[in-house]
C-alpha atoms as a PDB file:
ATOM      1  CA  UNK A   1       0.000   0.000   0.000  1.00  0.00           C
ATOM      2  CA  UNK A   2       1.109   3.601  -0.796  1.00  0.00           C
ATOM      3  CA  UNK A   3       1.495   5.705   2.008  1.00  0.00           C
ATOM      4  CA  UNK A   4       0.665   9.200   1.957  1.00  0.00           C
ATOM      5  CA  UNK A   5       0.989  11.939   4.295  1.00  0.00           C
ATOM      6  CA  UNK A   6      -1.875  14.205   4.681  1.00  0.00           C
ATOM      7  CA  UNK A   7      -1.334  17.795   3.517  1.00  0.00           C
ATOM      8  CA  UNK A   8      -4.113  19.501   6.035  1.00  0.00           C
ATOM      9  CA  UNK A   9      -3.764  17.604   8.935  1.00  0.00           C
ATOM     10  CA  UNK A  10      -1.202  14.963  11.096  1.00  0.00           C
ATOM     11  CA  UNK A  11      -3.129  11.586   9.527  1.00  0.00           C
ATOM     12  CA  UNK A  12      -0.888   9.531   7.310  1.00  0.00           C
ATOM     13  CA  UNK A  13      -3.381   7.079   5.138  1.00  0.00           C
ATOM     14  CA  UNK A  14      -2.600   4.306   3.367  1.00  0.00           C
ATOM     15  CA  UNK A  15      -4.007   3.485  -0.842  1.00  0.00           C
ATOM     16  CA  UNK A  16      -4.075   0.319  -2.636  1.00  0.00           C
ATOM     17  CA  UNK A  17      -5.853   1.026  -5.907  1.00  0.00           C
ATOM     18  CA  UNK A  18      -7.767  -1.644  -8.354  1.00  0.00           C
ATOM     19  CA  UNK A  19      -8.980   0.803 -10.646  1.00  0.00           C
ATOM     20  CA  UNK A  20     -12.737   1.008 -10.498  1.00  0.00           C
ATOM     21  CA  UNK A  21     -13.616  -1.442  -7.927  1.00  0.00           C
ATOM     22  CA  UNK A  22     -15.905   0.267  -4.977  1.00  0.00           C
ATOM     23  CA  UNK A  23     -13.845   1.503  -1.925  1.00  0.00           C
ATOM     24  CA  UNK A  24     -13.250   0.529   1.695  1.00  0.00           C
ATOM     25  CA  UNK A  25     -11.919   2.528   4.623  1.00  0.00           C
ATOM     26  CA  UNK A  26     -10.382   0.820   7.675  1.00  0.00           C
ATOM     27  CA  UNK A  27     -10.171   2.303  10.827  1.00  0.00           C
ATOM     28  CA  UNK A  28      -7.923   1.037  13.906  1.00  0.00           C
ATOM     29  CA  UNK A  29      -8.528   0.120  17.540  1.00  0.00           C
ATOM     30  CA  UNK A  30      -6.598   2.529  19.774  1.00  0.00           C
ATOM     31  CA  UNK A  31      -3.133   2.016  20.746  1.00  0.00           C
ATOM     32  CA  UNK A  32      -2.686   0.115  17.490  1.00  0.00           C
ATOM     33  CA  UNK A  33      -2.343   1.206  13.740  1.00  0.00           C
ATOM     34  CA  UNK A  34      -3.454   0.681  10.565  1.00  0.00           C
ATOM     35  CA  UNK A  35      -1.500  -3.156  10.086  1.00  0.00           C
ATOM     36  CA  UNK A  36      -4.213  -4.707  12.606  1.00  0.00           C
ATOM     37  CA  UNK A  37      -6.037  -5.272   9.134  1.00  0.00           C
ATOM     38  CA  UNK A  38      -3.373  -6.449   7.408  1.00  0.00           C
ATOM     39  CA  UNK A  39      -4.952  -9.945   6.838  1.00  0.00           C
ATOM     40  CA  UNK A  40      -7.967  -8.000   5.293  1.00  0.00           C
ATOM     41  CA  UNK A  41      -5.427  -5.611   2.844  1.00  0.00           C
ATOM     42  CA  UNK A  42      -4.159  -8.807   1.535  1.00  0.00           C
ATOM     43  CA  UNK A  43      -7.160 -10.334   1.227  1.00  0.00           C
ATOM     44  CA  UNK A  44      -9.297  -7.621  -0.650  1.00  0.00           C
ATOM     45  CA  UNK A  45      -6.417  -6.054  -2.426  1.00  0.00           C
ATOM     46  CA  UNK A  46      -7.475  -7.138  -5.753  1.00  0.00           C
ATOM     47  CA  UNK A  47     -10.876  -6.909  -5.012  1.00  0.00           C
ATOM     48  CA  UNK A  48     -11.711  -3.630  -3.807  1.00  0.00           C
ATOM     49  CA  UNK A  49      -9.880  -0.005  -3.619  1.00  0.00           C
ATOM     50  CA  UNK A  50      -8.737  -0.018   0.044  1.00  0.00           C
ATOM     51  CA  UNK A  51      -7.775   3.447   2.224  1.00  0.00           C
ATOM     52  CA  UNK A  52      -6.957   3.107   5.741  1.00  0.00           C
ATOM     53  CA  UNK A  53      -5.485   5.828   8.450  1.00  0.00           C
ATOM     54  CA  UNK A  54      -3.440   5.389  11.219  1.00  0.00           C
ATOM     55  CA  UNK A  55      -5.263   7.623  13.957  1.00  0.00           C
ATOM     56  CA  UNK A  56      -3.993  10.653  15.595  1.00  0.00           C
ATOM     57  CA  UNK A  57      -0.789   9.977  18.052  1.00  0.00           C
ATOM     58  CA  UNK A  58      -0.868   6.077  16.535  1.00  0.00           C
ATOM     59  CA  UNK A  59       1.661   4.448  13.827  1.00  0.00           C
ATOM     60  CA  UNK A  60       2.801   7.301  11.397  1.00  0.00           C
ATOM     61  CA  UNK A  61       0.558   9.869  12.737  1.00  0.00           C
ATOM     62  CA  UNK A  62       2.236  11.684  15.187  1.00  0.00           C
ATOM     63  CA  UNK A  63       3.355  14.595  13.268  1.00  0.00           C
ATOM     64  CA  UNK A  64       1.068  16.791  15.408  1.00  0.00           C
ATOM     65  CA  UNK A  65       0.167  20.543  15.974  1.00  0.00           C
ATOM     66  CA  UNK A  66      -1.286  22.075  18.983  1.00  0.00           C
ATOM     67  CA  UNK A  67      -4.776  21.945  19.062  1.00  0.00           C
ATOM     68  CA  UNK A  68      -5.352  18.187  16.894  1.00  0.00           C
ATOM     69  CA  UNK A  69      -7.829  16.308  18.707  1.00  0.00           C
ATOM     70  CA  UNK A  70      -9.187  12.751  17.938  1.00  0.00           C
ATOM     71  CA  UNK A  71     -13.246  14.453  17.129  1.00  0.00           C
ATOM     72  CA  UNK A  72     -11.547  16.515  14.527  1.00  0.00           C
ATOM     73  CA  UNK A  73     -11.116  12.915  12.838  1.00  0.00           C
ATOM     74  CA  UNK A  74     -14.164  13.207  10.564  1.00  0.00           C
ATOM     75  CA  UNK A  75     -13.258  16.347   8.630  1.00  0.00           C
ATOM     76  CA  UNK A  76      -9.873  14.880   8.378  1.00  0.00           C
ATOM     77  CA  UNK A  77     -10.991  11.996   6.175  1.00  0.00           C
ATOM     78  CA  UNK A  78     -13.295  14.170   4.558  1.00  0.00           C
ATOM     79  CA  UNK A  79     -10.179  15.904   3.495  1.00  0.00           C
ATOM     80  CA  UNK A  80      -8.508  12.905   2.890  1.00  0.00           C
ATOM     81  CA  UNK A  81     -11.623  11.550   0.311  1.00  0.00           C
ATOM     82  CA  UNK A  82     -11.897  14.724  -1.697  1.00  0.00           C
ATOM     83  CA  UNK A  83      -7.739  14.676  -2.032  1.00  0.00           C
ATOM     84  CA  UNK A  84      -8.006  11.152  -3.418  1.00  0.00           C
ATOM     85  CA  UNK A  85     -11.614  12.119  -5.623  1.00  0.00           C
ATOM     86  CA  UNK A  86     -13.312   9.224  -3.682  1.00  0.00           C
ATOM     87  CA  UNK A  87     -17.318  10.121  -3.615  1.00  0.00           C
ATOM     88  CA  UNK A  88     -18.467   7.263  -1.228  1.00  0.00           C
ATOM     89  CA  UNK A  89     -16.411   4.476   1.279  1.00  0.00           C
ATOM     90  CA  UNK A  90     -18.043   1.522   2.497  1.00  0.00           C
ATOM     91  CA  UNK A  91     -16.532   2.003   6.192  1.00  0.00           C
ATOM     92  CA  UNK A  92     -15.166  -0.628   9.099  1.00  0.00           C
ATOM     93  CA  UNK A  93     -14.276   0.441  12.340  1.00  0.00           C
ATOM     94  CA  UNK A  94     -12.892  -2.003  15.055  1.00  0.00           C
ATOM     95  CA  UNK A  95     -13.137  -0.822  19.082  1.00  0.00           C
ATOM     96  CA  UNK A  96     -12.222   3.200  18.584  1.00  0.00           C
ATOM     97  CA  UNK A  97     -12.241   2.763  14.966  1.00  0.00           C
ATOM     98  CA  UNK A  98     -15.882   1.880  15.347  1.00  0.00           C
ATOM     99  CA  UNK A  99     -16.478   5.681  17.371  1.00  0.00           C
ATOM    100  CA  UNK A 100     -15.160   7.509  14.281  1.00  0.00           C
ATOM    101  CA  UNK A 101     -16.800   5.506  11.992  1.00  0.00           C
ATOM    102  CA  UNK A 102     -19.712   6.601  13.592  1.00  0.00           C
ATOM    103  CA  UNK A 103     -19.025  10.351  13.840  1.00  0.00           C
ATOM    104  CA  UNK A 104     -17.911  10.370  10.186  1.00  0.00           C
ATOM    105  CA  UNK A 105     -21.035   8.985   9.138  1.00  0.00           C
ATOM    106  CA  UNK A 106     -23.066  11.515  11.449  1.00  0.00           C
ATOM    107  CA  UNK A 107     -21.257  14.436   9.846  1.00  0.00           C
ATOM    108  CA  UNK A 108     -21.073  12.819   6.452  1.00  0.00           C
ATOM    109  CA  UNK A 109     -23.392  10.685   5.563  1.00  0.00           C
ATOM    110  CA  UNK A 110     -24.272  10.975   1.673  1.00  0.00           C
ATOM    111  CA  UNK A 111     -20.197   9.572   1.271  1.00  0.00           C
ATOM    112  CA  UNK A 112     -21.235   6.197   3.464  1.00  0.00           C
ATOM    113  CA  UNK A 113     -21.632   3.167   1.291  1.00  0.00           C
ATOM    114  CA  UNK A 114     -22.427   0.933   4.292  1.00  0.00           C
ATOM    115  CA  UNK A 115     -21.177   1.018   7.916  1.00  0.00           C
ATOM    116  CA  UNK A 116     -19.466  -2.069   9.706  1.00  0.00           C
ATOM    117  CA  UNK A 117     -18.631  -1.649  13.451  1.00  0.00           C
ATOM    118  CA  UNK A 118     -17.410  -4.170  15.702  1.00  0.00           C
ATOM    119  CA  UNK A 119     -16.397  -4.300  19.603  1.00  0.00           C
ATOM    120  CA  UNK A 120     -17.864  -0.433  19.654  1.00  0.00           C
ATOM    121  CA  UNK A 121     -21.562   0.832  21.032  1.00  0.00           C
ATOM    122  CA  UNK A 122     -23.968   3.072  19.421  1.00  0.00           C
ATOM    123  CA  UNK A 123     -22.511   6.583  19.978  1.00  0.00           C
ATOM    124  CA  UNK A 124     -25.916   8.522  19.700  1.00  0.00           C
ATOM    125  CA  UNK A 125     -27.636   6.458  22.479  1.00  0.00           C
ATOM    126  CA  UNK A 126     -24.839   5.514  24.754  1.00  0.00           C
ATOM    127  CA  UNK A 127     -26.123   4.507  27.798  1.00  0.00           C
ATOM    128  CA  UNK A 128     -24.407   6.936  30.744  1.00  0.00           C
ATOM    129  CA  UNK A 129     -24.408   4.118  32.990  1.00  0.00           C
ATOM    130  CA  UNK A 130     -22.494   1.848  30.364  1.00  0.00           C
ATOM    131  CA  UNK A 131     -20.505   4.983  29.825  1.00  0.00           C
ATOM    132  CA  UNK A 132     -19.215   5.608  33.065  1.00  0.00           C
ATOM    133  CA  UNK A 133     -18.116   2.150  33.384  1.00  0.00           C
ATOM    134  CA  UNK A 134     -16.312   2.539  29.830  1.00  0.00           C
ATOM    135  CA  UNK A 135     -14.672   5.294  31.343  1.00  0.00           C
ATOM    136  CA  UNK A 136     -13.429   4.275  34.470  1.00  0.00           C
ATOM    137  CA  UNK A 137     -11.770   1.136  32.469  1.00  0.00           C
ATOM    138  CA  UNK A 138     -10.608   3.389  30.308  1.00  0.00           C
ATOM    139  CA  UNK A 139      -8.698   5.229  33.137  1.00  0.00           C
ATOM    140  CA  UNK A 140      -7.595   2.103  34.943  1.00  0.00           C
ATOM    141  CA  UNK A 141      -5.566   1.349  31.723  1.00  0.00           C
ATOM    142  CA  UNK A 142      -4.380   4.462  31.251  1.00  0.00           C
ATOM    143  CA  UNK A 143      -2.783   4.594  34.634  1.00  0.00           C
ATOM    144  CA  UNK A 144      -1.060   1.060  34.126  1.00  0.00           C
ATOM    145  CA  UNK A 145       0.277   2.820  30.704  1.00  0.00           C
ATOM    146  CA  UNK A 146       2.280   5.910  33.326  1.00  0.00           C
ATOM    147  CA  UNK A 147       3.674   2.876  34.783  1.00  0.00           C
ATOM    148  CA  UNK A 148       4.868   1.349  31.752  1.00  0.00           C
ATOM    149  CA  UNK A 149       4.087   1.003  28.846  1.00  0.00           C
ATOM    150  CA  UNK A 150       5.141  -2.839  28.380  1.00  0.00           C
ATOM    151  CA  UNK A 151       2.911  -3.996  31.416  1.00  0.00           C
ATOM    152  CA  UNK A 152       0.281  -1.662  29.942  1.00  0.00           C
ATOM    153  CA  UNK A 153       0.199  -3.659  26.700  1.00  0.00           C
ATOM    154  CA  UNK A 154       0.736  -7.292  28.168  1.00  0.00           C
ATOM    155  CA  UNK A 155      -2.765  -6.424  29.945  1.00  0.00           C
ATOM    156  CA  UNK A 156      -4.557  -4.955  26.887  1.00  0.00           C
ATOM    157  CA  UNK A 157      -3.772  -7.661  24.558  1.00  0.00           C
ATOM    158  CA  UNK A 158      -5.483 -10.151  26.534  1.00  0.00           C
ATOM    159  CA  UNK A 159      -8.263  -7.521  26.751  1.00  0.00           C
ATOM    160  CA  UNK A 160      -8.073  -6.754  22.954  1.00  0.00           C
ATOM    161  CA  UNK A 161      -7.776 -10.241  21.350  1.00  0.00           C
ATOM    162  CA  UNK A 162      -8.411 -14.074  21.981  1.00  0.00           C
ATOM    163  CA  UNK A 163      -5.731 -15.949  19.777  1.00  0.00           C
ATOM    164  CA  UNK A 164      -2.340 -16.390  20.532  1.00  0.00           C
ATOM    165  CA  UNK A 165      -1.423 -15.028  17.832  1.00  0.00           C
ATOM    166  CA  UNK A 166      -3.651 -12.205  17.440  1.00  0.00           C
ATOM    167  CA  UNK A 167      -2.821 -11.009  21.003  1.00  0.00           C
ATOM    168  CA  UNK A 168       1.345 -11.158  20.372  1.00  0.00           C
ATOM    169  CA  UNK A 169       0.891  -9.195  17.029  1.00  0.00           C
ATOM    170  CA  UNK A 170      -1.597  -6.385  18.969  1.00  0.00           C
ATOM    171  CA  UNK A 171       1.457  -6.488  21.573  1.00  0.00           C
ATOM    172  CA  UNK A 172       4.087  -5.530  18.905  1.00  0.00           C
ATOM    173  CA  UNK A 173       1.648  -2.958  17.757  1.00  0.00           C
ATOM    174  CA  UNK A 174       0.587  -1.200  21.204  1.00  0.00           C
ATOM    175  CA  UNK A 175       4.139  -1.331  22.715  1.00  0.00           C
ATOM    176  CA  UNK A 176       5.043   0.991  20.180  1.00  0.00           C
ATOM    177  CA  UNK A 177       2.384   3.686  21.156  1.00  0.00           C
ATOM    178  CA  UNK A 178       3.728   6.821  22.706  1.00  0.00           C
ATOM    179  CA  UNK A 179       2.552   7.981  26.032  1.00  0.00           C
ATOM    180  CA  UNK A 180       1.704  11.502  24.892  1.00  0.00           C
ATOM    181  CA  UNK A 181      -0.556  10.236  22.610  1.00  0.00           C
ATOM    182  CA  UNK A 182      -3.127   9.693  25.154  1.00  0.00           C
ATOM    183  CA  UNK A 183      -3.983  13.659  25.318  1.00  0.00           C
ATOM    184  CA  UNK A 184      -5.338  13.367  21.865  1.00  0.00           C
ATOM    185  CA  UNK A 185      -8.272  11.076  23.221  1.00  0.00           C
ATOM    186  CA  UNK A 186      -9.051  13.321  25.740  1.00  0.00           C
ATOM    187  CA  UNK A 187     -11.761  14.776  23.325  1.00  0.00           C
ATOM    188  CA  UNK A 188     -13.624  10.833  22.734  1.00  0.00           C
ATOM    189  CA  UNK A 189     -16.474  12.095  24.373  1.00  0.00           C
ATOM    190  CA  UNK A 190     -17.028  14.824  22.078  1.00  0.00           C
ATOM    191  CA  UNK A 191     -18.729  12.542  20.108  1.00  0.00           C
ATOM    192  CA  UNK A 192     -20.580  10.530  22.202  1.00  0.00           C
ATOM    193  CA  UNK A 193     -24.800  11.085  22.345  1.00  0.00           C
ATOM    194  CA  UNK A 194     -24.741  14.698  19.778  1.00  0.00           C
ATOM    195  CA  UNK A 195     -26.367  13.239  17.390  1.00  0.00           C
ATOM    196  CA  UNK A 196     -29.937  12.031  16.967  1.00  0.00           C
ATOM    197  CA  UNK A 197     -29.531   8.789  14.456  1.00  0.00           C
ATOM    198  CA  UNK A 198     -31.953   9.226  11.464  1.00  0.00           C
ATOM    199  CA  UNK A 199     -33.014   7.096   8.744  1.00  0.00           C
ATOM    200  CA  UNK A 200     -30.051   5.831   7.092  1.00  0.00           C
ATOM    201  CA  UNK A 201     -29.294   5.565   3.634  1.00  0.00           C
ATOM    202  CA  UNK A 202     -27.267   2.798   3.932  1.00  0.00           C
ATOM    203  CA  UNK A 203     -26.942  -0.388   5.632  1.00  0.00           C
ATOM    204  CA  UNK A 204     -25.125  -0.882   8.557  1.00  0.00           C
ATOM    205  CA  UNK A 205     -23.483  -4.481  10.323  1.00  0.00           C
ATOM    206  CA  UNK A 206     -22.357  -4.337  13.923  1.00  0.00           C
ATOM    207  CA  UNK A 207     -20.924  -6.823  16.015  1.00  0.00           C
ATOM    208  CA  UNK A 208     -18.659  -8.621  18.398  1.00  0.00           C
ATOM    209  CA  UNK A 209     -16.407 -11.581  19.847  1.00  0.00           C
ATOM    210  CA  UNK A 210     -18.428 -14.436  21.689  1.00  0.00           C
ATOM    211  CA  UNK A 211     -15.201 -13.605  24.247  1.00  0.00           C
ATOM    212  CA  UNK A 212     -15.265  -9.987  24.188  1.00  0.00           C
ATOM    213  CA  UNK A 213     -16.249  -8.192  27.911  1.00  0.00           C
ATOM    214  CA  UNK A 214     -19.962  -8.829  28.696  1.00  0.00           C
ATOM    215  CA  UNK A 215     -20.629  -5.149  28.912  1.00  0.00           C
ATOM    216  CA  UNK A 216     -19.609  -5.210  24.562  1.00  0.00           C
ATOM    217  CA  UNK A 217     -22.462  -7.660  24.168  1.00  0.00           C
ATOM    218  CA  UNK A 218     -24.696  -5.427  26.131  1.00  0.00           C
ATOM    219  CA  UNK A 219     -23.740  -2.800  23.391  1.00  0.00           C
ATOM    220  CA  UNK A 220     -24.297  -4.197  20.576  1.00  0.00           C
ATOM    221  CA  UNK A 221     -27.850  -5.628  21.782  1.00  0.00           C
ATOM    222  CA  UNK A 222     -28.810  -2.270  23.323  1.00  0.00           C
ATOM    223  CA  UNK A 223     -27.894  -0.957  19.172  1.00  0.00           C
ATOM    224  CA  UNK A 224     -30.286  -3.497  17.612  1.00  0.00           C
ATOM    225  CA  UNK A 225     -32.726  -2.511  19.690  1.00  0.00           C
ATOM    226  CA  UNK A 226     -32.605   1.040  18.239  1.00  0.00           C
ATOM    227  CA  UNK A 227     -31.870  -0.145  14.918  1.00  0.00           C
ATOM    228  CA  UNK A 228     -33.702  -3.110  14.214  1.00  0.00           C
ATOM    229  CA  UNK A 229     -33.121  -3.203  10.311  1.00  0.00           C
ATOM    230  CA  UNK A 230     -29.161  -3.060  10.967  1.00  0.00           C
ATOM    231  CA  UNK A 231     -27.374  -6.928  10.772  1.00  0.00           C
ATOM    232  CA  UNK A 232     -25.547  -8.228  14.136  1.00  0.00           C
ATOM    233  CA  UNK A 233     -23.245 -11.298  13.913  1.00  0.00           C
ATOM    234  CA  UNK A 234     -21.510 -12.634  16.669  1.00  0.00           C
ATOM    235  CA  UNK A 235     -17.933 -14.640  15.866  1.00  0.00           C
ATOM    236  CA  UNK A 236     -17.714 -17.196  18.468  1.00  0.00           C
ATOM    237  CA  UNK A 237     -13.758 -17.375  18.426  1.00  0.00           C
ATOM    238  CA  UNK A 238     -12.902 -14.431  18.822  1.00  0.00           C
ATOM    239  CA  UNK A 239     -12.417 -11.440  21.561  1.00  0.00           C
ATOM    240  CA  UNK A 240     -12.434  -7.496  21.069  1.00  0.00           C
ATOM    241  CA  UNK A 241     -10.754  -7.434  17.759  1.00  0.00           C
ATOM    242  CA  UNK A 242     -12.406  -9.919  15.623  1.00  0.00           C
ATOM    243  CA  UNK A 243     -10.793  -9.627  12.592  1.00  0.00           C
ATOM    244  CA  UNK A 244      -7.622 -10.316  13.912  1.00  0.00           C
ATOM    245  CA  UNK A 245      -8.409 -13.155  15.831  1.00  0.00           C
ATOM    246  CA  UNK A 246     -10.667 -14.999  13.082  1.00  0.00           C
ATOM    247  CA  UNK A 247      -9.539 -13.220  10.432  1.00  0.00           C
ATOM    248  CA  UNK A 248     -11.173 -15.570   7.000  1.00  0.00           C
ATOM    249  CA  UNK A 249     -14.232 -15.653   8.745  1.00  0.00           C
ATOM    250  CA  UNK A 250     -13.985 -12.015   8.784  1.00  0.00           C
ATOM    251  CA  UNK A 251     -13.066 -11.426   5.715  1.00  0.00           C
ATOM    252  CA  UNK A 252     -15.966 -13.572   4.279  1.00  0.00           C
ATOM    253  CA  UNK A 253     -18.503 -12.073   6.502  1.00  0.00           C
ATOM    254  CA  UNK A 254     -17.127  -8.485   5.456  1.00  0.00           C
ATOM    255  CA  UNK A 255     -17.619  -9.574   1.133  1.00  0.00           C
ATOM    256  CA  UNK A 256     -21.374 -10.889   2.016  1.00  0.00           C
ATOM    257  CA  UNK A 257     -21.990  -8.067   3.479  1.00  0.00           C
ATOM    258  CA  UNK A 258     -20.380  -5.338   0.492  1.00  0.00           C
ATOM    259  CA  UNK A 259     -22.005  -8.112  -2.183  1.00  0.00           C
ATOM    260  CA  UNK A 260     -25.675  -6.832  -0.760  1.00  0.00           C
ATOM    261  CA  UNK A 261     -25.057  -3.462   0.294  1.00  0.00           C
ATOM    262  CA  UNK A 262     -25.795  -2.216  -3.282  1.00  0.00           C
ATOM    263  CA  UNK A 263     -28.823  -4.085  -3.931  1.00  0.00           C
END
């Protein structure tokens, strides 16, 4: 993939181009960057144009300004689209990925193709109960991550993933995320319940890991309840970020999904 450094912001995305396939955006969990999806770049690559970021303060993105802040993320790949003449992205957002998918599609939704989020919670009706206890966890981690950052990621990737093998290659991501790059998330809840969800004009597939934290399942039925036309699928072996840890099923359940989104 070609990587390109935004000129109007800190992202650096990534391009593979077929010609004049449809496209697909991938967005990252936090602490992590753009190669948690590597298994789906390789696997779509001659299928579909693909564009993924790495997020503010993660992978190549930490050429930073004062004043860049994670819920300025939407206008950012706005930018990013319009640089690249792209008119419409099917999106898919794992964890914090799935928060930005969100907001872009709140601020932008006539360039959504269709909307896959997974291990993430419906940002215009997030329960304040369920988002206190977000935060608190969110805190407890953070504090491990002053400690160290090592011990910080040896506890998140048994959080994050369910594999072996998915959790060492989320470790080799997250132990390379810098410690100042928690200010930028500072603004996450700038995002969270300012939007009233209306009738979209796309479909949308959320979802989860049968071993992700009980409060993620909670999520993602409290969403269909809201959305009853959207699709849920659960993938039993797998934790918080499913398409690492079962990546073909993934990838098969992500191609079903893009094969009806334009009928």
């Amino acid at each position: 993939m070609k990587s390109i450094k935004s000129a109007t912001s800190p992202i650096t995305y990534f391009v593979s181009r077929t010609g004049q396939a449809e496209w697909i955006l991938f967005i990252h969990a936090a602490f992590v960057n753009h190669n948690m999806f590597k298994s789906q770049f390789a696997y779509f690559e001659n299928k579909y144009n693909i564009l993924a970021i790495d997020i503010v303060g993660h992978g190549q993105s930490v050429d930073t300004h004062k004043g860049d802040t994670i819920d300025q993320t939407a206008k950012w790949i706005s930018d990013i689209l319009i640089t690249e003449n792209i008119d419409k992205v099917h999106i898919v957002g794992v964890s914090l990925g799935a928060v930005l998918a969100q907001d872009f599609a709140n601020h932008y939704p006539d360039a959504v193709s269709s909307l896959a989020c997974f291990g993430g919670y419906d940002i215009n009706n997030f329960d304040a109960k369920m988002k206190n206890e977000n935060s608190a966890k969110q805190k407890l981690m953070m504090l491990k991550a002053l400690f160290s950052v090592k011990w910080f990621a040896k506890a998140n990737k048994k959080i994050s993933a369910y594999t072996s093998q998915a959790q060492n290659e989320f470790f080799s991501m997250n132990i390379l995320f810098p410690k100042k790059s928690f200010l930028f998330l500072a603004t996450l809840n700038n995002m969270v319940n300012k939007y009233k969800t209306g009738k979209r004009n796309y479909p949308l597939l959320i979802g989860c890991g049968k071993f992700d934290i009980p409060m993620e399942a909670e999520a993602i039925k409290a969403w269909k309840s809201s959305e009853p036309d959207c699709t849920v699928v659960l993938f039993e072996n797998a934790g918080h970020c499913v398409n690492m840890d079962v990546p073909q099923e993934f990838n098969k359940t992500m191609e079903n999904f893009w094969k009806n989104a334009g009928r």
